[in-house]
Each structure stands twice: as structure tokens, then as C-alpha cells.
C-alpha atoms as a PDB file:
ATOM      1  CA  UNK A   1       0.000   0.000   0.000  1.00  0.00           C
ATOM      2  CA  UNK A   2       1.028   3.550  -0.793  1.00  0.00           C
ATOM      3  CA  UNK A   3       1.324   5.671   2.116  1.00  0.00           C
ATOM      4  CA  UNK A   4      -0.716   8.548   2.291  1.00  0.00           C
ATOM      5  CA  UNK A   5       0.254  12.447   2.509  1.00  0.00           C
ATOM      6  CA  UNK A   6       0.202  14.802   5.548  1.00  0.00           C
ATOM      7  CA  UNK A   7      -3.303  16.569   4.022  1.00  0.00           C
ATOM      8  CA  UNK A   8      -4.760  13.106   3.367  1.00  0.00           C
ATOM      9  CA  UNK A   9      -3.954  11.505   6.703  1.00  0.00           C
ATOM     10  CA  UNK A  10      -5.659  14.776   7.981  1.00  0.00           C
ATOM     11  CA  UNK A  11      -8.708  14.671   6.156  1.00  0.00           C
ATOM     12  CA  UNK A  12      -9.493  11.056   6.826  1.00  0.00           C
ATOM     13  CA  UNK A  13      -8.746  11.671  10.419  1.00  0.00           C
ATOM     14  CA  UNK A  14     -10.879  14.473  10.975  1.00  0.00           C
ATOM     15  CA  UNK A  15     -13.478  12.318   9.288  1.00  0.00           C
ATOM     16  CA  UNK A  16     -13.051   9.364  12.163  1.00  0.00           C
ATOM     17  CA  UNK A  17     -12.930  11.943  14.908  1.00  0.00           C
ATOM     18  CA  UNK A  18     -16.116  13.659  13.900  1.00  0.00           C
ATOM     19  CA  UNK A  19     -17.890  10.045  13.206  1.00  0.00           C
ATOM     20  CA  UNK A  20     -16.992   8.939  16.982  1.00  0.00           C
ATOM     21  CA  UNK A  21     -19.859  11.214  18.445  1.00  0.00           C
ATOM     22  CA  UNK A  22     -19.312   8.991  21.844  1.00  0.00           C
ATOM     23  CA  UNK A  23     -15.593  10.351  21.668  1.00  0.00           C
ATOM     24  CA  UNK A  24     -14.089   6.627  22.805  1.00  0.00           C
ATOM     25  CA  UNK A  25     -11.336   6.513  20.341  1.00  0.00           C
ATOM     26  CA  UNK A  26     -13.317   4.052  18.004  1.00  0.00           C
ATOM     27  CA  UNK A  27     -16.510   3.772  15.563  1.00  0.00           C
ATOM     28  CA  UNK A  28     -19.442   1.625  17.017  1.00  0.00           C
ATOM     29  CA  UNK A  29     -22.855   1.212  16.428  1.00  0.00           C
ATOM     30  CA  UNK A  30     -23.686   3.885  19.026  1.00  0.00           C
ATOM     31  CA  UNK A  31     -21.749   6.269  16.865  1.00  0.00           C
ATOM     32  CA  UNK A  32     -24.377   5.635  14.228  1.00  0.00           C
ATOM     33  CA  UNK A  33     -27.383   5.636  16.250  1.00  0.00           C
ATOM     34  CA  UNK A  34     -26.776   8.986  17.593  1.00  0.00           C
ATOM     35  CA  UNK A  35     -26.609  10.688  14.310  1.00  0.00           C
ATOM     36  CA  UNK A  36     -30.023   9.036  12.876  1.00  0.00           C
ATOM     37  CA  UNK A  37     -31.522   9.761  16.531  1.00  0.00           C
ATOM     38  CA  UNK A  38     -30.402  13.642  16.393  1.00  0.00           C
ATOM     39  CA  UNK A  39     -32.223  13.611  12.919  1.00  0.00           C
ATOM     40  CA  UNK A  40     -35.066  12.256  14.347  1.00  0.00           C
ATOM     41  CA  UNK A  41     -35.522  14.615  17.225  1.00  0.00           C
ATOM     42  CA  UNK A  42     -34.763  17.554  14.268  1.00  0.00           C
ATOM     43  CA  UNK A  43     -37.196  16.408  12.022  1.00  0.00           C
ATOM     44  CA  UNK A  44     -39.780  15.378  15.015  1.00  0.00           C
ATOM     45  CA  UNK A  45     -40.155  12.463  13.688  1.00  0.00           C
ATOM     46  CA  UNK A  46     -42.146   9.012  15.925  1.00  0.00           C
ATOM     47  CA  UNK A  47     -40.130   6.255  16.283  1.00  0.00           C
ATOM     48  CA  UNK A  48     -42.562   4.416  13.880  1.00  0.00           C
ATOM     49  CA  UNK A  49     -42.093   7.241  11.332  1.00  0.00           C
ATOM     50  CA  UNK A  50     -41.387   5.298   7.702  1.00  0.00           C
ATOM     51  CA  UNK A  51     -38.492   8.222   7.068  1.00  0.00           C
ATOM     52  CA  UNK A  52     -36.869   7.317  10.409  1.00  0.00           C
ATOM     53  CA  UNK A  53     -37.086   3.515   9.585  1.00  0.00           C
ATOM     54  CA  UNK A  54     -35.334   3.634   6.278  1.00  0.00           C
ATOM     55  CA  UNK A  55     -32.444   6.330   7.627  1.00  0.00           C
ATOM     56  CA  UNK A  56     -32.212   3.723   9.994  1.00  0.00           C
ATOM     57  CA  UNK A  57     -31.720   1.756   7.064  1.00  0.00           C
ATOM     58  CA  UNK A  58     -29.574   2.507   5.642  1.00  0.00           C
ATOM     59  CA  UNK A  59     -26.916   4.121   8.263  1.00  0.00           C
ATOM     60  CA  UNK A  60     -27.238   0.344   9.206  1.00  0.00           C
ATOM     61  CA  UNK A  61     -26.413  -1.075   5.421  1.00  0.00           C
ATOM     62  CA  UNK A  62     -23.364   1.510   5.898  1.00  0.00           C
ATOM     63  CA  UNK A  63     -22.236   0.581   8.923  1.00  0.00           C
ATOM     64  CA  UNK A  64     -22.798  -3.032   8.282  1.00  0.00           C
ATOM     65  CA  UNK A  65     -20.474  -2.533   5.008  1.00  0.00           C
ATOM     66  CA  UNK A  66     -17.820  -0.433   7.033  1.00  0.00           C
ATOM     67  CA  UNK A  67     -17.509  -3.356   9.345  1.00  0.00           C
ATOM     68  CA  UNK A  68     -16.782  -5.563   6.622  1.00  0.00           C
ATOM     69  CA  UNK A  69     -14.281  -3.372   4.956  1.00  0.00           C
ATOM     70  CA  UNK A  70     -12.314  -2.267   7.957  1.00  0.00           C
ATOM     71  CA  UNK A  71     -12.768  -4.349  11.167  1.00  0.00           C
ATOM     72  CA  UNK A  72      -9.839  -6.096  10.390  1.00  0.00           C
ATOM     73  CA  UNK A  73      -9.651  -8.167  13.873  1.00  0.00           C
ATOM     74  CA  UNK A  74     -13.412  -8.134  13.802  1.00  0.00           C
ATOM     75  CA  UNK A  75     -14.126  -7.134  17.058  1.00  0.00           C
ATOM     76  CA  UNK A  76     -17.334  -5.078  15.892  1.00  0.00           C
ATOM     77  CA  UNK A  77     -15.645  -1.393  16.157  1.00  0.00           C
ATOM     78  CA  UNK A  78     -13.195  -0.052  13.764  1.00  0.00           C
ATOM     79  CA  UNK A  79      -9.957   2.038  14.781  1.00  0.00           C
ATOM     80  CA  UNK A  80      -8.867   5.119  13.593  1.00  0.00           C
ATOM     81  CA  UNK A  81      -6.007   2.517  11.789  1.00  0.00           C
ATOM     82  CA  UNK A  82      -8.359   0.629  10.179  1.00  0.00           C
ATOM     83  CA  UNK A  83     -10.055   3.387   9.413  1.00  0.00           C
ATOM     84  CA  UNK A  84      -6.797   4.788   7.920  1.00  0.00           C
ATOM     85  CA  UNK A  85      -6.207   1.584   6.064  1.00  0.00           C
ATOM     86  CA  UNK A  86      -9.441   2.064   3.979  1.00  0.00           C
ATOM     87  CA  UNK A  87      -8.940   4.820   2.878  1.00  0.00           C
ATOM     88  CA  UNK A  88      -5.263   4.045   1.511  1.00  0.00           C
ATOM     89  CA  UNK A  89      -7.052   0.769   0.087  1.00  0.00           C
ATOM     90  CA  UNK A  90      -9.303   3.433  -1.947  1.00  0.00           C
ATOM     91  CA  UNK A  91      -6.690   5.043  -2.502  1.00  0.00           C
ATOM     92  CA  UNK A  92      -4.422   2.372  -4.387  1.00  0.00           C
ATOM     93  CA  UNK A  93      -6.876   1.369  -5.970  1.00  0.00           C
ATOM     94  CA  UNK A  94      -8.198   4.515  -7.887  1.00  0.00           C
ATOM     95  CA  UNK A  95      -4.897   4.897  -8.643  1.00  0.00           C
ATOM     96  CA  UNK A  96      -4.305   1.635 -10.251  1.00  0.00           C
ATOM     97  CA  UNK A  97      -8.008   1.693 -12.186  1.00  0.00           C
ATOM     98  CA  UNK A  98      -8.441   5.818 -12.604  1.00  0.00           C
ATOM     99  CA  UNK A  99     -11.453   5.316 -11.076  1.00  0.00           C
ATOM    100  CA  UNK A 100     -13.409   4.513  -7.231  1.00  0.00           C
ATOM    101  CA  UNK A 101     -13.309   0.669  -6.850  1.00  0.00           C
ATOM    102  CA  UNK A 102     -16.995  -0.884  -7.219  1.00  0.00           C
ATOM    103  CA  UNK A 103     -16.791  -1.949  -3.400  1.00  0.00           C
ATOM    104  CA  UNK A 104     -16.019   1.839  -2.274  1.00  0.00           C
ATOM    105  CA  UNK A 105     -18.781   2.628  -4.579  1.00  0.00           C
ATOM    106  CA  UNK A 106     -21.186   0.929  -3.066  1.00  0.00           C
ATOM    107  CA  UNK A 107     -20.219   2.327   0.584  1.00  0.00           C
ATOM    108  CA  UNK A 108     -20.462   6.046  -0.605  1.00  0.00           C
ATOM    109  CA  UNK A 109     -24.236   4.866  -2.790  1.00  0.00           C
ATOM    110  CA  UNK A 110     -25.246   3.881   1.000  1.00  0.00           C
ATOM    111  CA  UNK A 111     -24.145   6.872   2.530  1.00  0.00           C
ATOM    112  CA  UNK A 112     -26.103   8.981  -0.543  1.00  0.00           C
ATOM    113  CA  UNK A 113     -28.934   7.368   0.548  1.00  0.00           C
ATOM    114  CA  UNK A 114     -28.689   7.972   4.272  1.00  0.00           C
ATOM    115  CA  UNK A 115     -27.778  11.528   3.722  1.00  0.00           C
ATOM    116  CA  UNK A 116     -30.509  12.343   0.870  1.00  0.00           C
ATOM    117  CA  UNK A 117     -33.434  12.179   3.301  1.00  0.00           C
ATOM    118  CA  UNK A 118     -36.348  12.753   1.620  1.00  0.00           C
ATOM    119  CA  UNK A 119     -35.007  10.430  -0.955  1.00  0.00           C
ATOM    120  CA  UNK A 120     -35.577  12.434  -4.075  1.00  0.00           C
ATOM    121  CA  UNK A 121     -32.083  11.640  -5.274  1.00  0.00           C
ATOM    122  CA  UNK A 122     -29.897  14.500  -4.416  1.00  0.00           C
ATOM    123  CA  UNK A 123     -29.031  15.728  -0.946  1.00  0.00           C
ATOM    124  CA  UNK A 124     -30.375  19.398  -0.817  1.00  0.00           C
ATOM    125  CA  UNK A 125     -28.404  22.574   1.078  1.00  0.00           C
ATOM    126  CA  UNK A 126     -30.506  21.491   3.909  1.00  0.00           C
ATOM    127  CA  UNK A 127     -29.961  17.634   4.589  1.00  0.00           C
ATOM    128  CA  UNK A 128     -26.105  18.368   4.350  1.00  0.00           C
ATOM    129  CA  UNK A 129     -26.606  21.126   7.095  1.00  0.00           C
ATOM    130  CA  UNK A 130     -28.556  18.428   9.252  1.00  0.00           C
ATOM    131  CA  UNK A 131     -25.776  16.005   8.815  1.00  0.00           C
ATOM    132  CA  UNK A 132     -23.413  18.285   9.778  1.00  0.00           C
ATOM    133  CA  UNK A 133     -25.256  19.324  12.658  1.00  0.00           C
ATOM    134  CA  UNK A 134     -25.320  15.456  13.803  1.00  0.00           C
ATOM    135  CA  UNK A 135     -21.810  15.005  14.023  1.00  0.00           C
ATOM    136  CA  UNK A 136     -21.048  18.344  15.651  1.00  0.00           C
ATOM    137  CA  UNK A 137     -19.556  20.019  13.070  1.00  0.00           C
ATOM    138  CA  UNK A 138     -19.085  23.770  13.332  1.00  0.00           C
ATOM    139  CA  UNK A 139     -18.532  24.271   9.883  1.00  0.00           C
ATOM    140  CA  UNK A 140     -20.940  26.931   7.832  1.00  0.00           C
ATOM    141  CA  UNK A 141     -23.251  24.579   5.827  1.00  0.00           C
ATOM    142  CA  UNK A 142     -23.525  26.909   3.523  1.00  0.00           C
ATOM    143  CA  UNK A 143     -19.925  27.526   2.380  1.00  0.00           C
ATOM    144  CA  UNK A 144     -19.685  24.254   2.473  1.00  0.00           C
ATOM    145  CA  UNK A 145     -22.299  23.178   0.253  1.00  0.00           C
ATOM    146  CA  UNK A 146     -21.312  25.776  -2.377  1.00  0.00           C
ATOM    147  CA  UNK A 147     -18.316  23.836  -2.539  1.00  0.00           C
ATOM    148  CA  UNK A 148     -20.183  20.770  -2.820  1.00  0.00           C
ATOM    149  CA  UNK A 149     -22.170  21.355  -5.387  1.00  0.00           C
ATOM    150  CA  UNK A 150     -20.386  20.836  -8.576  1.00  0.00           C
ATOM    151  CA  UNK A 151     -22.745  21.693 -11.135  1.00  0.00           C
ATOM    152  CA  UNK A 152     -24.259  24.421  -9.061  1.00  0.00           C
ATOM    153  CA  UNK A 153     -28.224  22.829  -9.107  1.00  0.00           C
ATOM    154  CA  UNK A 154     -28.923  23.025  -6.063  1.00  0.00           C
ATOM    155  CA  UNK A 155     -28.145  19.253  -5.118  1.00  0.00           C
ATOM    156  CA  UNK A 156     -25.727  16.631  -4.973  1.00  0.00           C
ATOM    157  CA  UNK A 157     -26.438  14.276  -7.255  1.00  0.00           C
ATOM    158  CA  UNK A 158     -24.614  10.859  -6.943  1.00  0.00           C
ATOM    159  CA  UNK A 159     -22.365  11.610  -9.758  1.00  0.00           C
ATOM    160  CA  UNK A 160     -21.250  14.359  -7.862  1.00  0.00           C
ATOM    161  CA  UNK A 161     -20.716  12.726  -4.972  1.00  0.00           C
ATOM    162  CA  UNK A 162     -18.488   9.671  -6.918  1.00  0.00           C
ATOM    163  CA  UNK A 163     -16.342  12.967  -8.023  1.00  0.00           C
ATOM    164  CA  UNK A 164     -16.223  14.487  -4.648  1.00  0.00           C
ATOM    165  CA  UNK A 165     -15.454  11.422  -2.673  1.00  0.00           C
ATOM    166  CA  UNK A 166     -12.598  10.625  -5.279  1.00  0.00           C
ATOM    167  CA  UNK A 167     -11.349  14.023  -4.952  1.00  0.00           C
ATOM    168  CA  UNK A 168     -11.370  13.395  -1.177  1.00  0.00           C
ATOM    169  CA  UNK A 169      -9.324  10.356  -1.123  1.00  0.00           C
ATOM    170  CA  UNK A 170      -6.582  11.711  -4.071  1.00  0.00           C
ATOM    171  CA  UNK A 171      -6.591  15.114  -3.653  1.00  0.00           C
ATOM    172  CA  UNK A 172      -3.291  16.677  -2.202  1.00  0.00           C
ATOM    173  CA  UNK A 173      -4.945  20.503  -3.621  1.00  0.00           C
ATOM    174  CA  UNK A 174      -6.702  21.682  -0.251  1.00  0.00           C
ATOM    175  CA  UNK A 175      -8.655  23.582  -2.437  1.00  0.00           C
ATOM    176  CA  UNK A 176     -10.472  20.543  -3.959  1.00  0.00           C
ATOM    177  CA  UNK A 177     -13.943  20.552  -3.122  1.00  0.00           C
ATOM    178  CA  UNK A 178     -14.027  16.994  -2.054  1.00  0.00           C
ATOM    179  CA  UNK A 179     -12.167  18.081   1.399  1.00  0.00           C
ATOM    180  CA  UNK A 180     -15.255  20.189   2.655  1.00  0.00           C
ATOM    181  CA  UNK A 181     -17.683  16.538   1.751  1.00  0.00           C
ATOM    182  CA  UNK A 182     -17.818  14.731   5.188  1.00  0.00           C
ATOM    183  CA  UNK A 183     -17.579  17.251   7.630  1.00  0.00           C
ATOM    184  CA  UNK A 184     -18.035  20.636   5.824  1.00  0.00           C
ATOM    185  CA  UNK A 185     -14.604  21.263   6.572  1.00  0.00           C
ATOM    186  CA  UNK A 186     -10.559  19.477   6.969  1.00  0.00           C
END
């Protein structure tokens, strides 16, 4: 495996640390959870609500997938390492194929559909904002989202987000707009 640079191992870290909303040094379930629960409470949504039931969805299908990817030791959490490891797997592997690996595809497809909430294909100005908001991030939403959005319609469409999660794995610019895509900020 290649190793990574300074501004990658930064970006993917900041990722982890933001993701680990329980702050104990690892991604669980719980981690999860919390973000689909603060949604809930934002959206006041019941417990039975359909919306609630397939966010719950898939963030499970995601998790589920990270689990498989990156528990290495399978002990049902993933370490910042492992963590690490992905993304240099990603990594490699766009650079030996120009292109995300159909695996890593699938894992950023789940986390479209967890973030694109009312499920009309494109996550809007204000499901990014909520999903910053669930992991804590103090980043402006806004500026962040104009960053996002590639073809400036108002969305992110899942071609977007291949091109912005490929930008944030390879990109040493830290002006490429795939930095600002998981937390709004690096």
C-alpha cells in the first residue's frame, strides 16, 4: 500500500474523529445511532415514522459494510487505523483503475442514501446542514455546500458525490472541493 500524505492523513482523520460522536477513540454502532436519533428529534419524527425507519436503514447497510471493509480483527468497532487503512485501500486502488473501486462505490451509494433524506435523489443545502449538525460540526453549511455542489443545481447528485469522494481520497490541492464533503470542513 502507498502511504498517504500529511493533508490526506488529515482529512481522513478528521473524518473518524467527527464520526466517533461517543468520543471513545473508536466507531461503534452507538456512533451511528446517535446521528439518525439527532435527525429524528430535528425532524420530530415518531419512532414508527417510515423516514426514520429507512435512515435507519440505511446508516445500518453503511455501517454493516464499514464493518466488513475495515474491522480487520473483527471485534465489531473499527480504529482510527483501520479506518486509515481504507482509505489508503481506496486510494491504491483509484490509482491503479483511474477510477473509485466498485466496493467503495457501493459504501459512498449507501451513505447517498442515508444523507438524501427525503429520498428524491440528491441531498439538498438542507440535509447536508442536518448532517453536519449530527456530528457536531461547526462548519458553515452553507460555504460548504457551495463547494459541494459541482454543477451548481442546487443538489448533490450521486455523480457528484463519486467525483467528490474521489477528490477526497486523491486530492493533495486543499482547495479541492471533495475536502469540505464529510464534515463541511478538513
Amino acid at each position: 500500500m502507498a502511504l498517504v500524505s500529511e493533508l490526506q492523513l488529515r482529512k481522513f482523520s478528521t473524518v473518524f474523529y467527527f464520526l466517533d460522536r461517543n468520543k471513545n477513540q473508536v466507531l461503534d454502532w452507538e456512533d451511528f445511532c446517535r446521528g439518525v436519533y439527532f435527525i429524528r428529534k430535528e425532524r420530530g419524527w415518531s419512532d414508527s415514522d417510515p423516514r426514520l425507519l429507512n435512515l435507519l436503514q440505511a446508516y445500518e447497510a453503511y455501517w454493516q459494510k464499514m464493518l466488513a471493509l475495515c474491522d480487520e480483527d473483527e471485534n465489531g468497532v473499527i480504529t482510527l487505523y483501520e479506518f486509515l487503512r481504507l482509505h489508503e485501500q481506496v486510494a491504491d486502488e483509484i490509482r491503479e483503475s483511474g477510477r473509485v473501486p466498485p466496493w467503495a462505490l457501493q459504501l459512498f451509494q449507501d451513505t447517498h442514501r442515508a444523507l438524501d433524506i427525503d429520498g428524491d435523489g440528491s441531498i439538498t443545502q438542507d440535509e447536508y446542514a442536518l448532517h453536519l449538525r449530527s456530528i457536531d460540526s461547526d462548519a458553515d453549511p452553507r460555504a460548504a455546500f457551495l463547494r459541494l455542489d459541482l454543477n451548481h443545481d442546487g443538489g448533490i447528485d450521486i455523480a457528484e458525490l463519486e467525483q467528490l469522494y474521489q477528490q477526497f481520497i486523491m486530492s493533495n490541492d486543499p482547495n479541492s472541493s471533495g475536502n469540505w464533503l464529510w464534515v463541511g470542513k478538513y
